[in-house]
C-alpha atoms as a PDB file:
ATOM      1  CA  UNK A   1      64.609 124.590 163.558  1.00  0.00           C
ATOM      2  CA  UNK A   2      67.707 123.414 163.027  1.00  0.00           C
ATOM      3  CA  UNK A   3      69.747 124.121 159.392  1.00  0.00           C
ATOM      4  CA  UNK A   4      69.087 121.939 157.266  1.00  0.00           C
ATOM      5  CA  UNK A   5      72.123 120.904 155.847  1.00  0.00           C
ATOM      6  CA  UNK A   6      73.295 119.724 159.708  1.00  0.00           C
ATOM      7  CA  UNK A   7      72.679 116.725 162.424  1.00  0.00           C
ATOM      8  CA  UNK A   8      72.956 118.813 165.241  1.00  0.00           C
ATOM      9  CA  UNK A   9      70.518 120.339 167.034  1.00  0.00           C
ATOM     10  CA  UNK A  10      70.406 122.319 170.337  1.00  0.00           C
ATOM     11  CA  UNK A  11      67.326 121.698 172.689  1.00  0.00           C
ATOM     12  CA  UNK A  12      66.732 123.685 175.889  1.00  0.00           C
ATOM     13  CA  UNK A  13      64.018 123.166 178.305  1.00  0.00           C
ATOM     14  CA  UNK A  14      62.870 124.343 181.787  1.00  0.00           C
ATOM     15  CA  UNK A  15      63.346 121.651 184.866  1.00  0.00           C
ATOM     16  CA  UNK A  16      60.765 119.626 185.646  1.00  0.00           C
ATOM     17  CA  UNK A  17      60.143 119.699 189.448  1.00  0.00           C
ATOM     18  CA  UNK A  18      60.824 115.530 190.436  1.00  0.00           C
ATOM     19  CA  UNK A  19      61.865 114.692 186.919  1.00  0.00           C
ATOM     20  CA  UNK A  20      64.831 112.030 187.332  1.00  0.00           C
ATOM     21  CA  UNK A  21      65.831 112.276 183.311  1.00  0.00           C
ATOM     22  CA  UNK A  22      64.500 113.349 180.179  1.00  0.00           C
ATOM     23  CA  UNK A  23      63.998 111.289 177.111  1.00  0.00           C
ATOM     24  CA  UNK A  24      64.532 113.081 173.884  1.00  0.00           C
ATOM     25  CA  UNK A  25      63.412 111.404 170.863  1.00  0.00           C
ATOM     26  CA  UNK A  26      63.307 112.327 167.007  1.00  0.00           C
ATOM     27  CA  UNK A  27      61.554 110.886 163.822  1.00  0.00           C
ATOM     28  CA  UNK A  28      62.690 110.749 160.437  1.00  0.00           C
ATOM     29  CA  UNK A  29      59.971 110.790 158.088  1.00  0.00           C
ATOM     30  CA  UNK A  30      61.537 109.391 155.194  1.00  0.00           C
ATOM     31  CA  UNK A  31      63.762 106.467 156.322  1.00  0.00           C
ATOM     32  CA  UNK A  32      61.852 105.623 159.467  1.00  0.00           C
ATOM     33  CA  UNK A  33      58.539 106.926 160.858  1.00  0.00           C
ATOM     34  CA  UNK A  34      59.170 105.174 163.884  1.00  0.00           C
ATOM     35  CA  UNK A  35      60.963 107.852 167.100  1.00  0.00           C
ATOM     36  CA  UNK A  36      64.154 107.318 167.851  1.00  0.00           C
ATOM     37  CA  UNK A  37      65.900 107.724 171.485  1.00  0.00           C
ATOM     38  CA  UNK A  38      68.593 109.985 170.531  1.00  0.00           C
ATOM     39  CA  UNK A  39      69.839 110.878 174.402  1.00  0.00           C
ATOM     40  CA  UNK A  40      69.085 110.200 177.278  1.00  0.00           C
ATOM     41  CA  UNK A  41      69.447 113.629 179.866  1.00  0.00           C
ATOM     42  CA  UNK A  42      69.859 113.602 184.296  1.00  0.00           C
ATOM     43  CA  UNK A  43      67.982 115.841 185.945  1.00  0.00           C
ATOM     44  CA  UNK A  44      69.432 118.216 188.052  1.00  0.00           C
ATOM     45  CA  UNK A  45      67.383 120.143 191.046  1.00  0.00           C
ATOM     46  CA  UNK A  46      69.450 123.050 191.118  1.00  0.00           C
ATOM     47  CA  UNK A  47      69.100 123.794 187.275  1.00  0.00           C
ATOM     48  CA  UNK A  48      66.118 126.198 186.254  1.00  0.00           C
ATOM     49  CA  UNK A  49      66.386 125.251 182.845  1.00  0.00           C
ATOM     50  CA  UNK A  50      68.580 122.014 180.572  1.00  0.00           C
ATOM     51  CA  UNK A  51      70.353 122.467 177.475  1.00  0.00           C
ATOM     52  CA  UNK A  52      72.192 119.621 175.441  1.00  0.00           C
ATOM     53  CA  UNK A  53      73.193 119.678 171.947  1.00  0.00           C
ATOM     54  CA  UNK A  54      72.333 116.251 169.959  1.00  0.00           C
ATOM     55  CA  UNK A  55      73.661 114.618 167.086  1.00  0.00           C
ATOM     56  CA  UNK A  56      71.346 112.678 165.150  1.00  0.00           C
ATOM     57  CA  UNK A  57      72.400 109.219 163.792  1.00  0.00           C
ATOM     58  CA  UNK A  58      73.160 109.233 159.957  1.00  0.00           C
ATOM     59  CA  UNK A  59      69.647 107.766 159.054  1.00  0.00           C
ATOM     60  CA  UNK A  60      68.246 111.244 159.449  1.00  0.00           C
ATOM     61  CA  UNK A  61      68.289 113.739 156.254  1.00  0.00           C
ATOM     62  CA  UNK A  62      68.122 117.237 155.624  1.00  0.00           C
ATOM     63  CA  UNK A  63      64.576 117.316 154.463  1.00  0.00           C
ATOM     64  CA  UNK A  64      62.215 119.396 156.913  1.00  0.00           C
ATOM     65  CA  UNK A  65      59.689 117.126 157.209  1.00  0.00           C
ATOM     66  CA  UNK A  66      61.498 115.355 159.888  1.00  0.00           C
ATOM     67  CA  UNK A  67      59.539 115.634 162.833  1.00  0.00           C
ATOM     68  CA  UNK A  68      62.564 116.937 165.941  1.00  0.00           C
END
């Protein structure tokens, strides 16, 4: 969980054998309930594992029932 006084978050994943991308969405509860794409990630076949660090749009706030 990210702090909550921060739009940044860091996400790290294993590979996915075949994947060609990875979609990472996020949903504010408050000001939309709806997911959001918030990046859009290649796959790479030599990687055992992907990392990115996001920033999430200003319509996201600090309260933790926002669903990352």
């Amino acid at each position: 969980m990210p702090l909550m006084n921060t739009r940044s978050v860091t996400l790290r994943w294993d590979s996915t054998p075949g994947a060609d991308e990875y979609h990472l969405y996020a949903r504010d509860n408050l000001s939309n309930t709806s997911e959001v794409l918030i990046d859009t990630v290649s796959h790479r076949d030599y990687w055992t594992y992907h990392e990115v660090t996001v920033s999430l749009p200003s319509q996201f706030d600090v309260f933790q029932s926002d669903g990352i």
